[in-house]
N, C-alpha and C. Protein backbone atom coordinates (compact mmCIF):
# COMPACT_ATOMS: atom_id res chain seq x y z
N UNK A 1 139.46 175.64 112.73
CA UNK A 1 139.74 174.34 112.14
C UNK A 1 140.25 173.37 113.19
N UNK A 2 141.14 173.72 114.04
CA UNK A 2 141.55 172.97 115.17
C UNK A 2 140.76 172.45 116.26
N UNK A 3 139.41 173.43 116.40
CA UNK A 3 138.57 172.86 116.87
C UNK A 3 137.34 171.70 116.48
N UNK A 4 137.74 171.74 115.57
CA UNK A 4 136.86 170.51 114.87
C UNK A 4 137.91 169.41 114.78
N UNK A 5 139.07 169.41 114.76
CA UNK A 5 139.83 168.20 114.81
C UNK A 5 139.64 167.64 116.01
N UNK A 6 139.51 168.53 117.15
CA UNK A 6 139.23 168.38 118.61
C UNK A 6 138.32 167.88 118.83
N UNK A 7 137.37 168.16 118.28
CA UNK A 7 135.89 167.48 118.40
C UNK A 7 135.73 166.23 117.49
N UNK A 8 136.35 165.58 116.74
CA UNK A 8 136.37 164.97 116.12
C UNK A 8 137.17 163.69 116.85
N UNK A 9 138.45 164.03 116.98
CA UNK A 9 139.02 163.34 118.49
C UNK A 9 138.33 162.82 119.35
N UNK A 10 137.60 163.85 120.37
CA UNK A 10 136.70 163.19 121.43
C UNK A 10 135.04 162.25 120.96
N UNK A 11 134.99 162.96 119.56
CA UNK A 11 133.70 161.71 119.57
C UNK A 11 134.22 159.78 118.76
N UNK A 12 135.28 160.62 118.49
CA UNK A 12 136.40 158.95 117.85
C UNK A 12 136.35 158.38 119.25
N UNK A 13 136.74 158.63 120.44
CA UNK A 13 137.31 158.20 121.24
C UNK A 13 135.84 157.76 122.23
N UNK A 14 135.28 158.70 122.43
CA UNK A 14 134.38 158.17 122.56
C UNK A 14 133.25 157.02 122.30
N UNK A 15 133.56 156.98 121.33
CA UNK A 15 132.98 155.95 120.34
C UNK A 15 133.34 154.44 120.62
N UNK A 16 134.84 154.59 120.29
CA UNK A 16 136.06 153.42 121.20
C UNK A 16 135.61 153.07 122.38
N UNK A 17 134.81 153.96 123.53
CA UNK A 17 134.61 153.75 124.55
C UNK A 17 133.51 152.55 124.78
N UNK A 18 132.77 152.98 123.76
CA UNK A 18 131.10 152.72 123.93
C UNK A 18 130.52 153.83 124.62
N UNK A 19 131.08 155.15 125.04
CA UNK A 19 130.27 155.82 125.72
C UNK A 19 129.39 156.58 124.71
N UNK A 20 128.08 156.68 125.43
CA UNK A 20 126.35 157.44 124.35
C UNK A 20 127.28 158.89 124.30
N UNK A 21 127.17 159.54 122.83
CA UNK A 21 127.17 160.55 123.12
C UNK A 21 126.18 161.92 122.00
N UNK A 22 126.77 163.39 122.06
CA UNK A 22 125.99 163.76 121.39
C UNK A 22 126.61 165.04 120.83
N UNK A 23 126.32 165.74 120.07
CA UNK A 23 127.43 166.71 119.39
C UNK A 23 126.11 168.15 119.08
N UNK A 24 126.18 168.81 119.88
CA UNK A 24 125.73 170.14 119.60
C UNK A 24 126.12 171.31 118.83
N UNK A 25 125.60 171.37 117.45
CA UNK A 25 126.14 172.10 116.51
C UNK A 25 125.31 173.66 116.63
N UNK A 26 124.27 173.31 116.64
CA UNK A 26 123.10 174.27 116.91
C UNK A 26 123.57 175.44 117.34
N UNK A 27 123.05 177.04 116.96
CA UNK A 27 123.51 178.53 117.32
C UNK A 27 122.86 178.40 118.47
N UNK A 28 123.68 179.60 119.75
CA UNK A 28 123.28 179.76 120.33
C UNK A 28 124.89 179.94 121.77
N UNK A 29 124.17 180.62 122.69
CA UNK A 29 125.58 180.57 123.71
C UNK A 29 125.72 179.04 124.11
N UNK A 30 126.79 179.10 124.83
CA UNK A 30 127.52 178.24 125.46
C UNK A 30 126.09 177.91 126.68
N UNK A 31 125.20 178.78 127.41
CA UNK A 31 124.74 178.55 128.31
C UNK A 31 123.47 177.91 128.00
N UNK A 32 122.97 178.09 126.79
CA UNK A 32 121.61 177.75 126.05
C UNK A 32 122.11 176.05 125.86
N UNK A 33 123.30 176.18 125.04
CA UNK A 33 123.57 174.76 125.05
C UNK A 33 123.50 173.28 126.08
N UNK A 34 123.90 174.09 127.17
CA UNK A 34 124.04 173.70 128.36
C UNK A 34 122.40 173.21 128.73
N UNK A 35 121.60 174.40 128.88
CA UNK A 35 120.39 174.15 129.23
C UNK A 35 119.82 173.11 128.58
N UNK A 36 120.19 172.95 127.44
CA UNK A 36 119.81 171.94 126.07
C UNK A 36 119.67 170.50 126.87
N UNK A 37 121.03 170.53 127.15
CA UNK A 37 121.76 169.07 127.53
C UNK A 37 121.20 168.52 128.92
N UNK A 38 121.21 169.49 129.65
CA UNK A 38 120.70 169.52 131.09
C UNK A 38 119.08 168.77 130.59
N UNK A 39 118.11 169.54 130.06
CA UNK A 39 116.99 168.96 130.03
C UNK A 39 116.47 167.28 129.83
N UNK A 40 117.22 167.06 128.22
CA UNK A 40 117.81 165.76 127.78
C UNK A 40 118.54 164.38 128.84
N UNK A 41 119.03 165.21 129.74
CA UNK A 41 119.67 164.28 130.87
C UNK A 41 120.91 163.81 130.64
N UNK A 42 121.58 164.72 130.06
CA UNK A 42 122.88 164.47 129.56
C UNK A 42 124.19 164.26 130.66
N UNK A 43 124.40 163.66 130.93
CA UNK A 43 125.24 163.85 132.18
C UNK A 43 126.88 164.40 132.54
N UNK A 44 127.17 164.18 131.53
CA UNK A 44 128.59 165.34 131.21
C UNK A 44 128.54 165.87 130.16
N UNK A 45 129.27 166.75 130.05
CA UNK A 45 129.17 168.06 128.75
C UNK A 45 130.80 168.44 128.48
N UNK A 46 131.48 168.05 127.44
CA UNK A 46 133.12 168.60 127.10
C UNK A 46 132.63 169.75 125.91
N UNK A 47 132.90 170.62 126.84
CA UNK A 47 133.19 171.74 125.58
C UNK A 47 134.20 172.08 124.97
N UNK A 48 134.64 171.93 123.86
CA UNK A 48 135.61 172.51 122.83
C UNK A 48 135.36 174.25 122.36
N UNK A 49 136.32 174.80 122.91
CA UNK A 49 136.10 176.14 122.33
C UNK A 49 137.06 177.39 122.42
N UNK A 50 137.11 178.29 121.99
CA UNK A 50 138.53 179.01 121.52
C UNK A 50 139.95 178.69 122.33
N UNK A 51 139.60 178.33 123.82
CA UNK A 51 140.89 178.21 124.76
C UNK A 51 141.34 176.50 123.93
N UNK A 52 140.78 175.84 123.68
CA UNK A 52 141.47 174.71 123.65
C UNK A 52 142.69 174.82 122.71
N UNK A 53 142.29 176.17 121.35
CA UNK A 53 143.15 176.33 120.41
C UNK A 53 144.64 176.57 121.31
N UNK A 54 144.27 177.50 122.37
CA UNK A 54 145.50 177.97 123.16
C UNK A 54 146.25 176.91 123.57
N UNK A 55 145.15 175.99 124.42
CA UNK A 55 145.84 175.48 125.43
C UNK A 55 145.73 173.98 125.52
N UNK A 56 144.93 173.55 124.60
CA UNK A 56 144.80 171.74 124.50
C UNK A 56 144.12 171.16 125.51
N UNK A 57 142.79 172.22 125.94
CA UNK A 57 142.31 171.65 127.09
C UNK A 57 140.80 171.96 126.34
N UNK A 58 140.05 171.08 127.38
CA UNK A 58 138.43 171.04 126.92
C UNK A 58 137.77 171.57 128.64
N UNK A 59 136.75 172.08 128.58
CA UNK A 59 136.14 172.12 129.50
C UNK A 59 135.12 171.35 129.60
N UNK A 60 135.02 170.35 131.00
CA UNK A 60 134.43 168.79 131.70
C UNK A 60 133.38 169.84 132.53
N UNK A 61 131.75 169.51 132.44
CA UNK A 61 130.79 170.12 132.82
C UNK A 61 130.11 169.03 133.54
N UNK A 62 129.63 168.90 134.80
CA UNK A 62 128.83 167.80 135.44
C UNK A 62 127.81 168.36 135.13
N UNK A 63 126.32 167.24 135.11
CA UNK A 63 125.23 168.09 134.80
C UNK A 63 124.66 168.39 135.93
N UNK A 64 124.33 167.55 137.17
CA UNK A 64 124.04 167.70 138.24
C UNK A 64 124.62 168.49 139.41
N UNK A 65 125.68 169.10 139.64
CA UNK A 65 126.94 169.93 139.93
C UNK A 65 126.39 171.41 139.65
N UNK A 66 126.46 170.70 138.29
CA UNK A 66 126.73 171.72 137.51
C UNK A 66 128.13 173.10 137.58
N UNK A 67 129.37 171.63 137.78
CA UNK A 67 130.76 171.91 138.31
C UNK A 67 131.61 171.71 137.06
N UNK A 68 132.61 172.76 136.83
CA UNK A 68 132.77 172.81 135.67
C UNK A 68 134.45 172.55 136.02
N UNK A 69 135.29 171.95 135.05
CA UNK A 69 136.76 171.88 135.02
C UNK A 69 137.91 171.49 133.89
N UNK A 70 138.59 172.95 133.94
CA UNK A 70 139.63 172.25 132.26
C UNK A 70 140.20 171.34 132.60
N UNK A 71 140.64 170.72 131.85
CA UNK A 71 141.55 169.02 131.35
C UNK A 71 141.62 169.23 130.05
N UNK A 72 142.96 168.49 129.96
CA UNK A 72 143.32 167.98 128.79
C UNK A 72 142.07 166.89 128.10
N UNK A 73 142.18 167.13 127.06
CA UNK A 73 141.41 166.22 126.10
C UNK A 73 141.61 164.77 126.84
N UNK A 74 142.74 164.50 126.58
CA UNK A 74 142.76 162.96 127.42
C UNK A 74 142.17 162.99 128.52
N UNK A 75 142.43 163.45 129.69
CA UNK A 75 142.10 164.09 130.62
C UNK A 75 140.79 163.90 131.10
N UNK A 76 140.32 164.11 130.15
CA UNK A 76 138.32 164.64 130.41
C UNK A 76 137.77 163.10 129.88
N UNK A 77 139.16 162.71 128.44
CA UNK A 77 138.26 161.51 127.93
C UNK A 77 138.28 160.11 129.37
N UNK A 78 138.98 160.58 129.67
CA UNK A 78 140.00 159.46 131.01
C UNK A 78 138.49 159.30 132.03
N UNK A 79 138.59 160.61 132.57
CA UNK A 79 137.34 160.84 133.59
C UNK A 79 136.06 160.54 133.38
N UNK A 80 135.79 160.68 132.17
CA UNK A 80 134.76 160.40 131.85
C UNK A 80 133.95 159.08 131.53
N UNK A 81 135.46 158.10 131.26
CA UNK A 81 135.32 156.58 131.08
C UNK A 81 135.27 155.97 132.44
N UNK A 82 136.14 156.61 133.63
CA UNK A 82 136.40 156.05 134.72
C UNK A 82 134.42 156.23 134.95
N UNK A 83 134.03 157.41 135.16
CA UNK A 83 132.74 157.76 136.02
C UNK A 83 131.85 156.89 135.39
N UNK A 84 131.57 156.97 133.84
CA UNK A 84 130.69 155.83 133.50
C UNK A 84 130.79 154.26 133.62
N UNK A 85 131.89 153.99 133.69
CA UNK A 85 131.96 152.57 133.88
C UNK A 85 131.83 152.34 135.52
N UNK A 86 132.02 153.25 136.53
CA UNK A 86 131.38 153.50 138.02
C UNK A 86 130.38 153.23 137.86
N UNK A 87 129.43 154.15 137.54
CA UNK A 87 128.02 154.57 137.64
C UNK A 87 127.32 152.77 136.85
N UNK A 88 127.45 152.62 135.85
CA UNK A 88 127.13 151.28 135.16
C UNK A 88 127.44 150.09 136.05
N UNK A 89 128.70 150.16 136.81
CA UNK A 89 128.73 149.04 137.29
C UNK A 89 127.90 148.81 138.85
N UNK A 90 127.87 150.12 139.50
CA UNK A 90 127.05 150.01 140.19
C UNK A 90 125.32 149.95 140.28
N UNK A 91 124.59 150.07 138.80
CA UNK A 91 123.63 149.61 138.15
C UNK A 91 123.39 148.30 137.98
N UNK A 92 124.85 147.44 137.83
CA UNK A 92 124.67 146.20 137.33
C UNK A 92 124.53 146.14 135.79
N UNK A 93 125.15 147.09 135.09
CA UNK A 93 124.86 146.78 133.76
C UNK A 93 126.28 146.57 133.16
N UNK A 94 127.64 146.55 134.24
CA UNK A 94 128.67 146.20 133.27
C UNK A 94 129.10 144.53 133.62
């Protein structure tokens, strides 16, 4: 249950951001998922999953890296706003 509050959190916040995002409900491992996202061109991946119950952290996945690191929920949401609004502004689209 806590993990769905969690996930529920990061796509609120996300949302707030304007950042695109996408919510993988679908069976399957953690690594299938991954592959999922990777194909799609997804460019970061926060996973919510049993440790966060522990520990209030999400795991931050680069897709290109493919470098993985816990953070706090804030944490990941923080990084994740900083890198896209980088990446956009050096596009010229902010």
């Amino acid at each position: 249950m806590i993990n769905i509050y969690v996930m529920i959190c990061v796509v609120t916040q996300l949302k707030k951001r304007g950042i695109s995002h996408r919510v993988d409900e679908a069976a399957g491992s953690i690594g299938r998922r991954y592959a999922r996202t990777d194909e799609i061109g997804i460019p970061f991946g926060v996973t919510v999953d049993f440790d966060t119950v522990k520990t209030s952290t999400v795991t931050l996945r680069e897709r290109n890296s493919t470098r993985q690191v816990r953070l706090s929920v804030r944490g990941s949401l923080s990084r994740i706003n900083v890198v896209t609004y980088e990446l956009m502004s050096r596009c010229g689209q902010v």
